[in-house]
PDB file of N, CA and C in Angstrom:
ATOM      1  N   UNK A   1       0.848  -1.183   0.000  1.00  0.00           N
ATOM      2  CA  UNK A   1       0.000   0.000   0.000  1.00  0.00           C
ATOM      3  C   UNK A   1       0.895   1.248   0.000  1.00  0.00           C
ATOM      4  N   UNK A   2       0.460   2.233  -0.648  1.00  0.00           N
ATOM      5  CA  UNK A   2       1.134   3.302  -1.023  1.00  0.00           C
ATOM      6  C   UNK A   2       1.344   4.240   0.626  1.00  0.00           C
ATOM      7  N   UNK A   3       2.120   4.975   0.747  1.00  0.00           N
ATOM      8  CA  UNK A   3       2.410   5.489   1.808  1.00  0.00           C
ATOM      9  C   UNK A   3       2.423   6.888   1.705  1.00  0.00           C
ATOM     10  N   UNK A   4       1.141   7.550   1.797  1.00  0.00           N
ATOM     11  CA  UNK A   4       0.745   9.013   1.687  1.00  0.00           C
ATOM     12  C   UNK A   4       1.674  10.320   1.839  1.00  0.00           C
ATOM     13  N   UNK A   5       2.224   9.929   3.432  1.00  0.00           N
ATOM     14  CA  UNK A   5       2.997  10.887   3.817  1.00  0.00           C
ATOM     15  C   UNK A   5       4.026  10.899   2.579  1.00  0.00           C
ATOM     16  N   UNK A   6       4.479  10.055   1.782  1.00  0.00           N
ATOM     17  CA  UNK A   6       5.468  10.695   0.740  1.00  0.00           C
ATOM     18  C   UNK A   6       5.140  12.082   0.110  1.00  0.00           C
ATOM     19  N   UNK A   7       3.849  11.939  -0.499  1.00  0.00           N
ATOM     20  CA  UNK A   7       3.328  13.827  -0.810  1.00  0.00           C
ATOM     21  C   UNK A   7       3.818  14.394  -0.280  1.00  0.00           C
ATOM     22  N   UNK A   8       4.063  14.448   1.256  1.00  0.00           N
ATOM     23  CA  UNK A   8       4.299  15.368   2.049  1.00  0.00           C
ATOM     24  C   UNK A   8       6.100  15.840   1.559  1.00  0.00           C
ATOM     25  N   UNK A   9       6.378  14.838   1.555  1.00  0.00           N
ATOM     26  CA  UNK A   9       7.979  14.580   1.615  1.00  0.00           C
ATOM     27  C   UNK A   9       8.628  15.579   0.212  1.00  0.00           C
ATOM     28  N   UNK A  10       7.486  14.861  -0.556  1.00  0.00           N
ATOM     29  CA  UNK A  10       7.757  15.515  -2.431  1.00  0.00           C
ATOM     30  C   UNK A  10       7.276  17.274  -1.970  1.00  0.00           C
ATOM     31  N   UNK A  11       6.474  17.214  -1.693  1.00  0.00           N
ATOM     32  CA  UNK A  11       6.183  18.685  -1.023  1.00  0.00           C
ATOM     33  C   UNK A  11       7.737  19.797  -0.613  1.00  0.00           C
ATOM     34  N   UNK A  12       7.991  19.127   0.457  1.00  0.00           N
ATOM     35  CA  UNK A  12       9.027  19.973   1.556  1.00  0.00           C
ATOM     36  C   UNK A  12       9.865  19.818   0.265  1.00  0.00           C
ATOM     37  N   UNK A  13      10.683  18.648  -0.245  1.00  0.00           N
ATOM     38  CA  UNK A  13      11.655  19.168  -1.222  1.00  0.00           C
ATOM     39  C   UNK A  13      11.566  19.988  -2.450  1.00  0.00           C
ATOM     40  N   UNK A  14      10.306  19.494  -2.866  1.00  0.00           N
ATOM     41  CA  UNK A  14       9.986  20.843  -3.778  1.00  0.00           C
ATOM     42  C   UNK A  14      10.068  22.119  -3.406  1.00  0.00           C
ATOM     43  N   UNK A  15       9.599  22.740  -2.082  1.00  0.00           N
ATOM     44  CA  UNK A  15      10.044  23.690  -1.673  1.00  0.00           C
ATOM     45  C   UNK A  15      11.592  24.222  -1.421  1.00  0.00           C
ATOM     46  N   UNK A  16      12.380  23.108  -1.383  1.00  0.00           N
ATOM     47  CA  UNK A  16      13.540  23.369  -0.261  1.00  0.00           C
ATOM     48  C   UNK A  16      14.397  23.288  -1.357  1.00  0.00           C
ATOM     49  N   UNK A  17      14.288  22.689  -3.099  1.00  0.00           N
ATOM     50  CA  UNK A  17      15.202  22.449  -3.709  1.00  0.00           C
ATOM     51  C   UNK A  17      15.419  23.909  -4.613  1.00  0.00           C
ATOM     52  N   UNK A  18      16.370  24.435  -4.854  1.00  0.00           N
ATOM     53  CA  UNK A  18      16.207  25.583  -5.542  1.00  0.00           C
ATOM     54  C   UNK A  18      16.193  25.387  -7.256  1.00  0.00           C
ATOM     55  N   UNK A  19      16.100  24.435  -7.471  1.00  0.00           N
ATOM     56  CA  UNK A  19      15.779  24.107  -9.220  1.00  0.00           C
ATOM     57  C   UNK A  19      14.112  23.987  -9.406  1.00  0.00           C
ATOM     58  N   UNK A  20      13.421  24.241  -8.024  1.00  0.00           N
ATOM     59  CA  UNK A  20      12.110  24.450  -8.455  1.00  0.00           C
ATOM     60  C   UNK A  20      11.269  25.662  -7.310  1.00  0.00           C
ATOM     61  N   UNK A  21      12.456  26.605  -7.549  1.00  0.00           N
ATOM     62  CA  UNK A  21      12.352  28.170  -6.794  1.00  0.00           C
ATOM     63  C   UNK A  21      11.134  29.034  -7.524  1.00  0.00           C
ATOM     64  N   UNK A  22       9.946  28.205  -8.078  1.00  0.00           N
ATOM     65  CA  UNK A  22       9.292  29.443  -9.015  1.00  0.00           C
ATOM     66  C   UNK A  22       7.896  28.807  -9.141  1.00  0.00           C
ATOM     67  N   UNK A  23       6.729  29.476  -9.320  1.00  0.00           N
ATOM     68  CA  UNK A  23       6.058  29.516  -9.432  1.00  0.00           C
ATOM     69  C   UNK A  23       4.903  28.004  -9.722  1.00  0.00           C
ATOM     70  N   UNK A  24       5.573  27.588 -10.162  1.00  0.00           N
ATOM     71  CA  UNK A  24       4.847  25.551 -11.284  1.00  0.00           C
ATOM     72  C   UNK A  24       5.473  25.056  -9.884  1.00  0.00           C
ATOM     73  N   UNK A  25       6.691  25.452  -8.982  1.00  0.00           N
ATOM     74  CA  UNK A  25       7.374  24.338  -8.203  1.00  0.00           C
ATOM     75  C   UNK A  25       6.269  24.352  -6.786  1.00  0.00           C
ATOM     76  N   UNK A  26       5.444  25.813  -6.610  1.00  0.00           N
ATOM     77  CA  UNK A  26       5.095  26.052  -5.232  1.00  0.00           C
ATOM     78  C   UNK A  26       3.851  25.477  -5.655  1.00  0.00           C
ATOM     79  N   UNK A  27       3.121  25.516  -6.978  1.00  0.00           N
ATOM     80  CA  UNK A  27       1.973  25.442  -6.476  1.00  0.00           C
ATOM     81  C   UNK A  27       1.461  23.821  -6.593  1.00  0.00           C
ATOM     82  N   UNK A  28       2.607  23.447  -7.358  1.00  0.00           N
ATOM     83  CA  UNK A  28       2.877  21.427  -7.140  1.00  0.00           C
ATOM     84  C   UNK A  28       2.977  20.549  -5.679  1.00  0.00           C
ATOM     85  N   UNK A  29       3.918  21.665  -4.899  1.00  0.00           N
ATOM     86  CA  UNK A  29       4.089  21.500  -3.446  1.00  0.00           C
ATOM     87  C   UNK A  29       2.393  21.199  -2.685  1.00  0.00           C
ATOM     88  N   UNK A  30       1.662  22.454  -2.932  1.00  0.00           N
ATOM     89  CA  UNK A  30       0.522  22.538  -2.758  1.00  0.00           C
ATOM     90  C   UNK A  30      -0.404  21.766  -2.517  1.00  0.00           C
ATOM     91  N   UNK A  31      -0.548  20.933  -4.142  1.00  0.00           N
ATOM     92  CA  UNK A  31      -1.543  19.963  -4.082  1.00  0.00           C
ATOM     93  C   UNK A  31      -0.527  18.837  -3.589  1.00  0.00           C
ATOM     94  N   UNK A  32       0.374  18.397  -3.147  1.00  0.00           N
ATOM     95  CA  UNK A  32       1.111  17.265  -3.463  1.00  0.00           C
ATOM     96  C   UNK A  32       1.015  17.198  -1.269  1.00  0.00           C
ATOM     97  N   UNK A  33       1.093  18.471  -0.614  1.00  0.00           N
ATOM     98  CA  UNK A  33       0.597  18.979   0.422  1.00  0.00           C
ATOM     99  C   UNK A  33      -0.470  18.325   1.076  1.00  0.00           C
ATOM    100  N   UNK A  34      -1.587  18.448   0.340  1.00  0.00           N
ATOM    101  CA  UNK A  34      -2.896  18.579   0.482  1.00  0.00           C
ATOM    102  C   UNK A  34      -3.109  17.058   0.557  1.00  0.00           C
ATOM    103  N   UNK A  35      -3.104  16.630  -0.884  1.00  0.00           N
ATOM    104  CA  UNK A  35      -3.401  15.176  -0.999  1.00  0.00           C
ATOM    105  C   UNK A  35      -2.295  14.358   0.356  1.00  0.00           C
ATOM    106  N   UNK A  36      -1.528  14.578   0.268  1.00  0.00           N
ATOM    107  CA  UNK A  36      -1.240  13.864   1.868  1.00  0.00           C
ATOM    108  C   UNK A  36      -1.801  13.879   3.266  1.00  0.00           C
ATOM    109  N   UNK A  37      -2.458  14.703   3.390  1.00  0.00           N
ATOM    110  CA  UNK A  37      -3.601  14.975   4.636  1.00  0.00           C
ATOM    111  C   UNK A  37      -4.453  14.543   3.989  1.00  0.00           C
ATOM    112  N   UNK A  38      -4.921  14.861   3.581  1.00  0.00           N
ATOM    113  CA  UNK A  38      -6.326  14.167   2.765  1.00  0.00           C
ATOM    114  C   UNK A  38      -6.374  12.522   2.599  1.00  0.00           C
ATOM    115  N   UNK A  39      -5.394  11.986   1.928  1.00  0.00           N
ATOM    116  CA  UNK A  39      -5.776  10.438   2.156  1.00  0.00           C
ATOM    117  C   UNK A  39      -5.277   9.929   3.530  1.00  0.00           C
ATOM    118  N   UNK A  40      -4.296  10.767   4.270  1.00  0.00           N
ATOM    119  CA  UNK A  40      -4.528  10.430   5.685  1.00  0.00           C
ATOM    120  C   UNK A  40      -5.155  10.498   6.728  1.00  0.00           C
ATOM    121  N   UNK A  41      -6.176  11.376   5.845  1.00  0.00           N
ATOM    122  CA  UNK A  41      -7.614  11.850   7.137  1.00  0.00           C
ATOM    123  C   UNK A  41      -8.285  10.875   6.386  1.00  0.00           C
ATOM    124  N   UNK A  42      -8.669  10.101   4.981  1.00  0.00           N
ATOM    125  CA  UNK A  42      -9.840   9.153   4.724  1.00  0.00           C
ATOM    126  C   UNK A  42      -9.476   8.063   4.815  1.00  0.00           C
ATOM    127  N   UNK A  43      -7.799   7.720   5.098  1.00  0.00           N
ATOM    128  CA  UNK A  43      -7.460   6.125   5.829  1.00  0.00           C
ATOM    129  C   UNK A  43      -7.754   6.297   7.145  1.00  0.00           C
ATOM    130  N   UNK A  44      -7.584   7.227   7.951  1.00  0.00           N
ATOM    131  CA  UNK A  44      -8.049   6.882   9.596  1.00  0.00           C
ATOM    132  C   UNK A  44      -9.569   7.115   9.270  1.00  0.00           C
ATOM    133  N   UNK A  45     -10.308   7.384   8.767  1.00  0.00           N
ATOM    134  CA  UNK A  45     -11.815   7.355   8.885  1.00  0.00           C
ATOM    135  C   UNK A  45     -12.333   5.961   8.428  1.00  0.00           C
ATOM    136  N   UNK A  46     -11.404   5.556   7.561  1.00  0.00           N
ATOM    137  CA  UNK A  46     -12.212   3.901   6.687  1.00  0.00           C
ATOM    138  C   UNK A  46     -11.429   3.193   7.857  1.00  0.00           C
ATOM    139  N   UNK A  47     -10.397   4.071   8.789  1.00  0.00           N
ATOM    140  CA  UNK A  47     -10.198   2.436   9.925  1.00  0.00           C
ATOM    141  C   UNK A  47     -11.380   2.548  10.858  1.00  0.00           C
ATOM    142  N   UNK A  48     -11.666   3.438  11.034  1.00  0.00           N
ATOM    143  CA  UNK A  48     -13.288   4.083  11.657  1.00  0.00           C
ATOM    144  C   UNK A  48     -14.333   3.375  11.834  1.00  0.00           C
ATOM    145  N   UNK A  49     -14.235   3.005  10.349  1.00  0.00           N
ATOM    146  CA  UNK A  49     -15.653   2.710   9.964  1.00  0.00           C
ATOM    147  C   UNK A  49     -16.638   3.220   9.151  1.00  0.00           C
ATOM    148  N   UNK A  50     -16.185   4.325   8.583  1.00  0.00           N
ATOM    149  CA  UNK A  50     -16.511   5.429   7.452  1.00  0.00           C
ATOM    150  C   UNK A  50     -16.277   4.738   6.495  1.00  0.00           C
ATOM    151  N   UNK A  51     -17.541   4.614   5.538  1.00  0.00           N
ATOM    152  CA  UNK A  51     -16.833   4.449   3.860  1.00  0.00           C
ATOM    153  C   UNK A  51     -17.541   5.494   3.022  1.00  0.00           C
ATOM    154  N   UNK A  52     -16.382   5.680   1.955  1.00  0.00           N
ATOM    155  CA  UNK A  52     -16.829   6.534   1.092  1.00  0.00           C
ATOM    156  C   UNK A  52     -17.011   5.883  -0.344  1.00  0.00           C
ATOM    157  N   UNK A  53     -18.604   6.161  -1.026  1.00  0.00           N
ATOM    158  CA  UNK A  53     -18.278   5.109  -1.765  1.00  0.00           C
ATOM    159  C   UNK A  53     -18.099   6.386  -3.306  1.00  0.00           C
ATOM    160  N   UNK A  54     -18.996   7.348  -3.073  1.00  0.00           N
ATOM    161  CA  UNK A  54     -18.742   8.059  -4.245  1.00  0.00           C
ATOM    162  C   UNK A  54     -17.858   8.959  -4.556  1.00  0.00           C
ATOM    163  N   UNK A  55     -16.631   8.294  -5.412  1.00  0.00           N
ATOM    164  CA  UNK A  55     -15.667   8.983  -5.583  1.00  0.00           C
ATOM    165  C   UNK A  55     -15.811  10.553  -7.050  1.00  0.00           C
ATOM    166  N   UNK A  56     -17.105  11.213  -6.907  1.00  0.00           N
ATOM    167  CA  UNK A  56     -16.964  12.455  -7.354  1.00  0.00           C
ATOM    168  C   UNK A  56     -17.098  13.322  -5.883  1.00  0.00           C
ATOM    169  N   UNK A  57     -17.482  12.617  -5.597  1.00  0.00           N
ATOM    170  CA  UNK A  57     -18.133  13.891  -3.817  1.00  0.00           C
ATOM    171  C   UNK A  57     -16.944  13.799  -2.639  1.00  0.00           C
ATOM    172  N   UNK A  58     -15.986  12.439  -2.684  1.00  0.00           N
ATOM    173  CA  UNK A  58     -15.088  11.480  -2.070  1.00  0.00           C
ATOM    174  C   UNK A  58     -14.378  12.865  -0.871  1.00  0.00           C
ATOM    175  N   UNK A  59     -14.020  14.223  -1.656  1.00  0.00           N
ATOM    176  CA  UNK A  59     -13.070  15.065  -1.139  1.00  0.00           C
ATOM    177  C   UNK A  59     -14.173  15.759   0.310  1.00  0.00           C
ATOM    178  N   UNK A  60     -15.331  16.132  -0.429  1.00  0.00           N
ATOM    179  CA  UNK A  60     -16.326  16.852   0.221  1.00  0.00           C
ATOM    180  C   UNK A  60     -16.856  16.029   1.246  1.00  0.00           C
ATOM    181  N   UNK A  61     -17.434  14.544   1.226  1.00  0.00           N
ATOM    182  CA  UNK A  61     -17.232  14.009   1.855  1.00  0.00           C
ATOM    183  C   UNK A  61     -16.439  13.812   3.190  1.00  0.00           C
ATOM    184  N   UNK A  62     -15.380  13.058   2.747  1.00  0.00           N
ATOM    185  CA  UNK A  62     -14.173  13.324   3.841  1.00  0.00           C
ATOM    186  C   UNK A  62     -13.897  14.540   4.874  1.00  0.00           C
ATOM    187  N   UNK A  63     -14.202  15.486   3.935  1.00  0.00           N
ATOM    188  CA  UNK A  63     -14.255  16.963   5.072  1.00  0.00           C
ATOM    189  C   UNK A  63     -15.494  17.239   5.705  1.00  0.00           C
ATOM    190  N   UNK A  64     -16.347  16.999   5.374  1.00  0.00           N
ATOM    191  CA  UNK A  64     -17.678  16.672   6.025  1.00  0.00           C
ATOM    192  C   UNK A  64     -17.166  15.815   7.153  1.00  0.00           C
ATOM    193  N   UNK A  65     -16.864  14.235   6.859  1.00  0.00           N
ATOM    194  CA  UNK A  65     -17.465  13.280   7.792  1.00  0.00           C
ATOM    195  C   UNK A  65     -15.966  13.985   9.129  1.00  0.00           C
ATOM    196  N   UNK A  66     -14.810  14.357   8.828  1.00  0.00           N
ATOM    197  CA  UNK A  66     -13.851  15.141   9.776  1.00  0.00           C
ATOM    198  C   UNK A  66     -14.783  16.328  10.208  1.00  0.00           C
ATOM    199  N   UNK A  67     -15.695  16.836  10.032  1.00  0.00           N
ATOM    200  CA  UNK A  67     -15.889  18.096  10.495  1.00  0.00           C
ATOM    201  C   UNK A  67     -16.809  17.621  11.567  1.00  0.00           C
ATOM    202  N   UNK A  68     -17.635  16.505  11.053  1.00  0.00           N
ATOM    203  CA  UNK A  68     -18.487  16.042  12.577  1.00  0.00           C
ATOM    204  C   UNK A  68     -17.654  15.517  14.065  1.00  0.00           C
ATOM    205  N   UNK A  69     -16.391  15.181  13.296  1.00  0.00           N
ATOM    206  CA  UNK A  69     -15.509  14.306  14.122  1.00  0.00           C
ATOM    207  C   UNK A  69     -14.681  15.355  15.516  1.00  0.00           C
ATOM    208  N   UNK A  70     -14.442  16.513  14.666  1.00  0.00           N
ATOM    209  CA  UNK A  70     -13.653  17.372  15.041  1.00  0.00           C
ATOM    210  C   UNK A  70     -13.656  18.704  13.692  1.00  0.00           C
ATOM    211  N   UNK A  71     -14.456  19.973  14.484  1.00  0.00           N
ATOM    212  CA  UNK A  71     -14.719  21.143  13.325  1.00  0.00           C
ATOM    213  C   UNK A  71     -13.416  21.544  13.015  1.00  0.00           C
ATOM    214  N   UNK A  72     -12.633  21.837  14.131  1.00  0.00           N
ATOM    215  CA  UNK A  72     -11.454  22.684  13.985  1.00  0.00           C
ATOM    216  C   UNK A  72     -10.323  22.112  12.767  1.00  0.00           C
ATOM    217  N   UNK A  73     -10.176  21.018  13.067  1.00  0.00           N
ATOM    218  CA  UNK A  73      -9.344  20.115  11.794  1.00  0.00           C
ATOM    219  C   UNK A  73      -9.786  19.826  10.722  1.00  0.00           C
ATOM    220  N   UNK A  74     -11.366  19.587  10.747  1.00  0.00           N
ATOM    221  CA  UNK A  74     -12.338  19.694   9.633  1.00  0.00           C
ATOM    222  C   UNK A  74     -12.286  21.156   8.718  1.00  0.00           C
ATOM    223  N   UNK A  75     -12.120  21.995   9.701  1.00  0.00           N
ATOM    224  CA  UNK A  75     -12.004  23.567   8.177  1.00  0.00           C
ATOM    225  C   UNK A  75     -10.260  23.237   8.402  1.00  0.00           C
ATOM    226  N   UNK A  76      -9.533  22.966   8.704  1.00  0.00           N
ATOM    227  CA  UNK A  76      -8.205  22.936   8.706  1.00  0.00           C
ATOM    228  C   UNK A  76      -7.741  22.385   6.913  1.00  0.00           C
ATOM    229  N   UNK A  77      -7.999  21.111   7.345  1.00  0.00           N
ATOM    230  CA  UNK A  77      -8.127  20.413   5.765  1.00  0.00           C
ATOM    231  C   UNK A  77      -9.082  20.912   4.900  1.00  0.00           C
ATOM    232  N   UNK A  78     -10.242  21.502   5.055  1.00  0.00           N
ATOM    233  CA  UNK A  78     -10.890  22.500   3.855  1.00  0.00           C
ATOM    234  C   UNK A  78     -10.006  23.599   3.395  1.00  0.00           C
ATOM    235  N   UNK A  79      -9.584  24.474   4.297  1.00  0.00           N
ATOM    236  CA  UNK A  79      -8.951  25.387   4.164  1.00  0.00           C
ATOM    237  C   UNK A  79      -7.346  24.680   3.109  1.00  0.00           C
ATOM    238  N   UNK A  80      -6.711  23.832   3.644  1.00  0.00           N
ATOM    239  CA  UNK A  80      -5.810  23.184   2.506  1.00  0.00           C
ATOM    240  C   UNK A  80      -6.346  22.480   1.017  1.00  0.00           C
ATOM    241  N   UNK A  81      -8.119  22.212   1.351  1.00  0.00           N
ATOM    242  CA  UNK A  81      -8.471  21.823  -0.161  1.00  0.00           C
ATOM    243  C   UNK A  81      -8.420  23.693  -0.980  1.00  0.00           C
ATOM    244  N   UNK A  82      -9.057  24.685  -0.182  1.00  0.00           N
ATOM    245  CA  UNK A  82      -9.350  25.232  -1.205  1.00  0.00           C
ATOM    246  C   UNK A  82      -7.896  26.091  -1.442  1.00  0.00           C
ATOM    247  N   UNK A  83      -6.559  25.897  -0.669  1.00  0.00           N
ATOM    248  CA  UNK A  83      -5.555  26.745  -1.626  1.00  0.00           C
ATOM    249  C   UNK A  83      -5.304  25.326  -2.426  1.00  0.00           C
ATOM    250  N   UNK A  84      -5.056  23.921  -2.659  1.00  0.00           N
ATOM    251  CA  UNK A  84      -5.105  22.975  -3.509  1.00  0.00           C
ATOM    252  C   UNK A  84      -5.433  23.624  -5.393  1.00  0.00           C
ATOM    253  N   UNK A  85      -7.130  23.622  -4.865  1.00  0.00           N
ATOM    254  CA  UNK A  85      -7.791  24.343  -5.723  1.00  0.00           C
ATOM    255  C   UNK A  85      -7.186  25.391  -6.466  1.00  0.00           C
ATOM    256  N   UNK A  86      -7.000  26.617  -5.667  1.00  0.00           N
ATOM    257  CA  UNK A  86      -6.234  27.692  -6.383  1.00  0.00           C
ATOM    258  C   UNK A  86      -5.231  27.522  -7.340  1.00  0.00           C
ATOM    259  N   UNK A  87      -4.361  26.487  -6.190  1.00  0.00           N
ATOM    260  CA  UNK A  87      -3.262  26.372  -7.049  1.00  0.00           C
ATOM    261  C   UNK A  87      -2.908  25.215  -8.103  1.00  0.00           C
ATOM    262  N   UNK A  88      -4.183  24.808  -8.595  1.00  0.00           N
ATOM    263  CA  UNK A  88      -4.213  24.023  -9.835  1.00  0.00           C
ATOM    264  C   UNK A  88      -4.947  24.785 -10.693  1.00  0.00           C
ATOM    265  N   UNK A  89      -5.820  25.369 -10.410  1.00  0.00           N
ATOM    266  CA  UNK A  89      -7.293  25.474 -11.469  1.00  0.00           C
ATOM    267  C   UNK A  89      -7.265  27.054 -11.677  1.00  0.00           C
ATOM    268  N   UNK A  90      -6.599  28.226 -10.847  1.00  0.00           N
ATOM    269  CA  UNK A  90      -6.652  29.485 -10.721  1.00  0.00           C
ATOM    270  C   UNK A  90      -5.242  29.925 -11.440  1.00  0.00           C
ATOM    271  N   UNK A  91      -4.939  30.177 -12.381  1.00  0.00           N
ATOM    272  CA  UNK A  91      -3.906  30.543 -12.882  1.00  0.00           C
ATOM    273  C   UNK A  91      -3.338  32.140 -12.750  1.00  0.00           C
ATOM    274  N   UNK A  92      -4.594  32.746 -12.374  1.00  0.00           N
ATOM    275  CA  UNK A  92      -4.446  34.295 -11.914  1.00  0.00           C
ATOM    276  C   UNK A  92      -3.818  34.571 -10.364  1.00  0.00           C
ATOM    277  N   UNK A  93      -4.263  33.444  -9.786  1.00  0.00           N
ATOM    278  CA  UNK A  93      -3.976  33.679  -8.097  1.00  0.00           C
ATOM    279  C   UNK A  93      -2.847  33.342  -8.110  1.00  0.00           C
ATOM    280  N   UNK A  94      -1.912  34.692  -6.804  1.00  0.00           N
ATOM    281  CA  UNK A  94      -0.821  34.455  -6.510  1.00  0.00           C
ATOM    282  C   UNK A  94      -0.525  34.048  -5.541  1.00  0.00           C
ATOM    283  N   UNK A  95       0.781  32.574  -6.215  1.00  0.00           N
ATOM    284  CA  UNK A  95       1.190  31.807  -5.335  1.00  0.00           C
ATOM    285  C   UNK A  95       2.250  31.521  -5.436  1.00  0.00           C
ATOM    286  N   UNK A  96       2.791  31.908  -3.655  1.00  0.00           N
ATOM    287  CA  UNK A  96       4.519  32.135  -3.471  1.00  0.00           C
ATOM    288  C   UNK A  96       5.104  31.178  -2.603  1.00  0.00           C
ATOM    289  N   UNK A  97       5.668  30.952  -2.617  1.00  0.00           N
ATOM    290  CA  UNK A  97       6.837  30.058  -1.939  1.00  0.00           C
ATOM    291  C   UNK A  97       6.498  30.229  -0.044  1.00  0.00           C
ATOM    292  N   UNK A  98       6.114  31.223   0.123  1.00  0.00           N
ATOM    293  CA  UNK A  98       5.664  31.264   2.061  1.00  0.00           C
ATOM    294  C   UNK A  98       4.165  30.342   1.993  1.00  0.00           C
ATOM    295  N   UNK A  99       3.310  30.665   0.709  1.00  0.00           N
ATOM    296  CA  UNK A  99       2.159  30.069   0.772  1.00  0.00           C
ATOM    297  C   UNK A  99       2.733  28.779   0.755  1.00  0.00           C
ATOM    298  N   UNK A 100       3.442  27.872  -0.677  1.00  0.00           N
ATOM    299  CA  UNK A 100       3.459  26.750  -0.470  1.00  0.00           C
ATOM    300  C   UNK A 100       4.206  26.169   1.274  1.00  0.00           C
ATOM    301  N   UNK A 101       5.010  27.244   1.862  1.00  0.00           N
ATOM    302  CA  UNK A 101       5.652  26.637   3.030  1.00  0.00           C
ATOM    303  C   UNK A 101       4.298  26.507   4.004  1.00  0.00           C
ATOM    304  N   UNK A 102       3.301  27.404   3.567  1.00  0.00           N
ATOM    305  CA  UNK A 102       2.329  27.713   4.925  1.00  0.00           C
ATOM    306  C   UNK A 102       1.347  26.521   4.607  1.00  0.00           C
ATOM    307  N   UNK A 103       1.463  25.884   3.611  1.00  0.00           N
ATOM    308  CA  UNK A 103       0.982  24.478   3.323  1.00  0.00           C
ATOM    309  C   UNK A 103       1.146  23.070   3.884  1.00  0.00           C
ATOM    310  N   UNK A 104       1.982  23.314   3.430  1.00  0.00           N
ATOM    311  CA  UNK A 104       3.290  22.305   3.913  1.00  0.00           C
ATOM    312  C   UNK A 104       3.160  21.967   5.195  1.00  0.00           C
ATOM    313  N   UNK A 105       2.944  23.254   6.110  1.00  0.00           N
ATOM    314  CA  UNK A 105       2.694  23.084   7.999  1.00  0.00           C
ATOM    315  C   UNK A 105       2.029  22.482   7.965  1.00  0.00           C
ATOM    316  N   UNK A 106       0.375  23.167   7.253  1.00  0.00           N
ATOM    317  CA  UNK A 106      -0.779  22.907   8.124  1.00  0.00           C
ATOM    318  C   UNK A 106      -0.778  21.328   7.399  1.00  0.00           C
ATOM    319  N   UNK A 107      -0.450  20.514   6.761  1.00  0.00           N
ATOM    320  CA  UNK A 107      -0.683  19.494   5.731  1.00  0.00           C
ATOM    321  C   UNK A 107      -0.207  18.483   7.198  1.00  0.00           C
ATOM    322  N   UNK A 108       1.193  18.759   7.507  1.00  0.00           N
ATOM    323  CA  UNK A 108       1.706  18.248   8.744  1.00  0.00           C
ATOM    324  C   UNK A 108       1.412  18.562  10.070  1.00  0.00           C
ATOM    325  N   UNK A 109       0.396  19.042  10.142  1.00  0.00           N
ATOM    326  CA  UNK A 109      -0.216  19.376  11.402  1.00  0.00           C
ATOM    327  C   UNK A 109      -1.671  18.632  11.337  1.00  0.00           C
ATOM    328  N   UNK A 110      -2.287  18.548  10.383  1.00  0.00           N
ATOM    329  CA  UNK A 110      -3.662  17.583  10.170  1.00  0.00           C
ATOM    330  C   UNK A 110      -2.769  16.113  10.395  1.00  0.00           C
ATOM    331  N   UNK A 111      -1.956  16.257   9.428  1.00  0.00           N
ATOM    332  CA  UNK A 111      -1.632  14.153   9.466  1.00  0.00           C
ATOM    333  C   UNK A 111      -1.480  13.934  11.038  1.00  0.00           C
ATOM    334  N   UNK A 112      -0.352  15.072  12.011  1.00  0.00           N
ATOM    335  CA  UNK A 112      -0.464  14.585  13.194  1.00  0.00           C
ATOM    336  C   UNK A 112      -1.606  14.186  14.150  1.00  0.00           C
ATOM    337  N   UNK A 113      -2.341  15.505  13.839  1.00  0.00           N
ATOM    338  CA  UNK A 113      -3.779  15.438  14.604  1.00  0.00           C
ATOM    339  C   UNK A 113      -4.885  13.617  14.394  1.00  0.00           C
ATOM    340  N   UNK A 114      -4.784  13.880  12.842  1.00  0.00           N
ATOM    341  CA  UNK A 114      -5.821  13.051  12.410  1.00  0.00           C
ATOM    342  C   UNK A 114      -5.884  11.859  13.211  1.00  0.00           C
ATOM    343  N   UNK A 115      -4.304  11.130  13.275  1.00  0.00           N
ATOM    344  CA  UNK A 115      -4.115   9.867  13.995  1.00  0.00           C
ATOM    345  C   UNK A 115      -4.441  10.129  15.341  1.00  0.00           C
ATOM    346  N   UNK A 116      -5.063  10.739  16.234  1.00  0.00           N
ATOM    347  CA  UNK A 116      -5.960  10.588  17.403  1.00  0.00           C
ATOM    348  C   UNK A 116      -7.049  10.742  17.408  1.00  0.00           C
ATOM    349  N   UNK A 117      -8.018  11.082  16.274  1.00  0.00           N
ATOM    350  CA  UNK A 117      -9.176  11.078  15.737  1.00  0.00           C
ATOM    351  C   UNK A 117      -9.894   9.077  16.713  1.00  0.00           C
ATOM    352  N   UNK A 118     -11.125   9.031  17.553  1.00  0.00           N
ATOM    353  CA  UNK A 118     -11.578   8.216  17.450  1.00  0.00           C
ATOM    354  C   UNK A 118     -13.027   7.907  17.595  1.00  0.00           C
TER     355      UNK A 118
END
């Protein structure tokens, strides 16, 4: 089984490597960020007992069924879907290298949290 926290990992070096000091490098960090909290908040929920079966709603979902669990971590990881968002689909919005770092935290601050979720 694939091991999530790597996103995280591809994340921090994308940030930290200076051959991807620019703009395509931060906002890759981003989603690469995100999706690591994210399938680590919907593997501790399916150990739960949560299933998600429809994978168009799967994201909304997940932040839903975390927000009943716990609100505060629940907009935590919303708040990382919607700079995700930005920084794939928004080509106008600016996104800098403190944003992708300010990602990066909160991405590693949900994975910690999540695993005491019960």
């Amino acid at each position: 089984m694939f091991d999530s926290s790597l996103f995280l990992e591809i994340a921090n070096k994308l940030l930290g490597d200076r051959s991807y000091r620019d703009e395509a490098g931060w906002r890759t960090a981003i989603g690469r960020a995100y999706y690591a909290a994210f399938l680590e908040t919907m593997k501790r929920l399916q150990e739960l007992g949560v299933s998600f079966a429809d994978a168009d709603r799967i994201h909304r979902d997940v932040i839903q069924e975390l927000m009943l669990r716990n609100t505060d971590l629940g907009n935590r990881l919303d708040k990382l879907r919607q700079e995700r968002v930005k920084a794939d689909y928004f080509m106008d919005a600016t996104v800098t290298s403190d944003l992708g770092g300010k990602c990066a935290r909160l991405s590693e601050g949900i994975t910690k949290l999540v695993e005491s979720l019960g």
